[in-house]
C-alpha atoms as a PDB file:
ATOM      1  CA  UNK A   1       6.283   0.869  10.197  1.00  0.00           C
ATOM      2  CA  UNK A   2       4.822  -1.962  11.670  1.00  0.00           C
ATOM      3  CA  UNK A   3       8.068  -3.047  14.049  1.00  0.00           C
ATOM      4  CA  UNK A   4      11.550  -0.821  14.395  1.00  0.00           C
ATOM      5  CA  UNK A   5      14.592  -2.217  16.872  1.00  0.00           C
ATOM      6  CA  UNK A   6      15.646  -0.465  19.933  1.00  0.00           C
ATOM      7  CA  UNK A   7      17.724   2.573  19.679  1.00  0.00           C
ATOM      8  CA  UNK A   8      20.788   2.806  21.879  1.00  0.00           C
ATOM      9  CA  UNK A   9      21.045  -0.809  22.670  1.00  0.00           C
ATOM     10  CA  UNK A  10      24.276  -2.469  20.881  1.00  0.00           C
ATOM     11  CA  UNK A  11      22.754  -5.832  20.885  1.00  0.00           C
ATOM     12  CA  UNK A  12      20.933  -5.464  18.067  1.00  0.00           C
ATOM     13  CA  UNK A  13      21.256  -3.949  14.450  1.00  0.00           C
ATOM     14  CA  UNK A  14      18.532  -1.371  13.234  1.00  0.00           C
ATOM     15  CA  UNK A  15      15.851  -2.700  11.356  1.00  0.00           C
ATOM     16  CA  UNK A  16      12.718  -1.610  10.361  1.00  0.00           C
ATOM     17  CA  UNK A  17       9.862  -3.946   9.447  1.00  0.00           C
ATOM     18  CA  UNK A  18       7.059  -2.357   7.000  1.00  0.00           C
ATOM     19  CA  UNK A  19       5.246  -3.256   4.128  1.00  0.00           C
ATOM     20  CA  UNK A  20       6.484  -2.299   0.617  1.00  0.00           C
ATOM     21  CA  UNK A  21       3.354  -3.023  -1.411  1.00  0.00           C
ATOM     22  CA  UNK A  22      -0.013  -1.302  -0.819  1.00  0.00           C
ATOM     23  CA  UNK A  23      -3.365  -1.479  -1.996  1.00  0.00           C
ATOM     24  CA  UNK A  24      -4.823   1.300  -3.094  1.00  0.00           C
ATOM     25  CA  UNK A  25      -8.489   1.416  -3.144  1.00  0.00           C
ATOM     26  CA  UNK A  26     -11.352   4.139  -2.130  1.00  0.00           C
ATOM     27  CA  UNK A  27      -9.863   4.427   1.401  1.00  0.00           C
ATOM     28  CA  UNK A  28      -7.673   7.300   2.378  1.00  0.00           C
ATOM     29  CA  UNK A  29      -4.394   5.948   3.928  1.00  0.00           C
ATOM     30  CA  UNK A  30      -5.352   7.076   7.523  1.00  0.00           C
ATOM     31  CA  UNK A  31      -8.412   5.387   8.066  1.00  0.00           C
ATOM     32  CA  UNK A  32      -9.625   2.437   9.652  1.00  0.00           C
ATOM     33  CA  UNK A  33     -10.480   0.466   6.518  1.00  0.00           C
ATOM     34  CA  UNK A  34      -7.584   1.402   4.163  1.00  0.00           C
ATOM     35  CA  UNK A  35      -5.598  -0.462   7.433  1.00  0.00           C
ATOM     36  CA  UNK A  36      -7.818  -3.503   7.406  1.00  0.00           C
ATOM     37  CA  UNK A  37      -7.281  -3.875   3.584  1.00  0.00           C
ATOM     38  CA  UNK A  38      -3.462  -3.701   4.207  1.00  0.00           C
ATOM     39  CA  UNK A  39      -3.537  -5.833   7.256  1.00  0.00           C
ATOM     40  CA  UNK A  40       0.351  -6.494   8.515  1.00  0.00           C
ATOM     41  CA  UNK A  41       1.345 -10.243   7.447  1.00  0.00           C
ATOM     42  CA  UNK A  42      -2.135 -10.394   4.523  1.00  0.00           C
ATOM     43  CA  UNK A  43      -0.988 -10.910   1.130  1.00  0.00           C
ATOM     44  CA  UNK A  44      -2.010  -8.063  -1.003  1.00  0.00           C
ATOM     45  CA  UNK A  45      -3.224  -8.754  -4.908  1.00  0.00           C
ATOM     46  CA  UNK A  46      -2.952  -6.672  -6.534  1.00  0.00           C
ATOM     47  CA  UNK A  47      -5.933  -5.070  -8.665  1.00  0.00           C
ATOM     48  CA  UNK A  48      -5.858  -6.056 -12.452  1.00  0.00           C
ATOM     49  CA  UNK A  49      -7.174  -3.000 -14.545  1.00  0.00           C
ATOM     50  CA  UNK A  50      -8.437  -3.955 -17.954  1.00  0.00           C
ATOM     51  CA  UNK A  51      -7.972  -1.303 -21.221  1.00  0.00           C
ATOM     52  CA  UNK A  52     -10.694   0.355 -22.382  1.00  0.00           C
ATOM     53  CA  UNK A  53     -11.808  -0.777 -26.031  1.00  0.00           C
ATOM     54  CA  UNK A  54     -13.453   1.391 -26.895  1.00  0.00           C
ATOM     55  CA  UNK A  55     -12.888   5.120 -25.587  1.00  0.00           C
ATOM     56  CA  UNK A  56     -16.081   7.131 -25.926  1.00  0.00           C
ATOM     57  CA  UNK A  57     -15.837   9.936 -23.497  1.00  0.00           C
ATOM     58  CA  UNK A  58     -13.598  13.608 -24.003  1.00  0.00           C
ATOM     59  CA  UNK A  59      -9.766  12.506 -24.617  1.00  0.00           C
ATOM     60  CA  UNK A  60      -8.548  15.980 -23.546  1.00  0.00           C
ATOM     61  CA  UNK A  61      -7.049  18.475 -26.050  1.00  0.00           C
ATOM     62  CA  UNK A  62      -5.014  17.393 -28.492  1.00  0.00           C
END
């Protein structure tokens, strides 16, 4: 939550400012850098993750 309203004040309505859309990358969500990457008011683009063509490692159990 990057800005919330006052509580008990009639004047205004309650709204809550935030982002919606993270980036996730090799940053836990508390730290320093996962906050610089997600910077309030920076537009976040979002990775694009390419298939794999050709899948040579274990698929599981089938």
């Amino acid at each position: 939550i990057y800005w919330k309203t006052p509580k008990g004040d009639p004047r205004f309505m309650p709204t809550v400012v935030q982002r919606t859309k993270f980036r996730f990358g090799k940053d836990r969500p508390w730290t320093r850098e996962f906050y610089m990457q997600n910077f309030p008011g920076k537009n976040v683009v979002p990775a694009i993750v390419e298939p794999l063509k050709q899948w040579s490692f274990f698929r599981g159990d089938r």
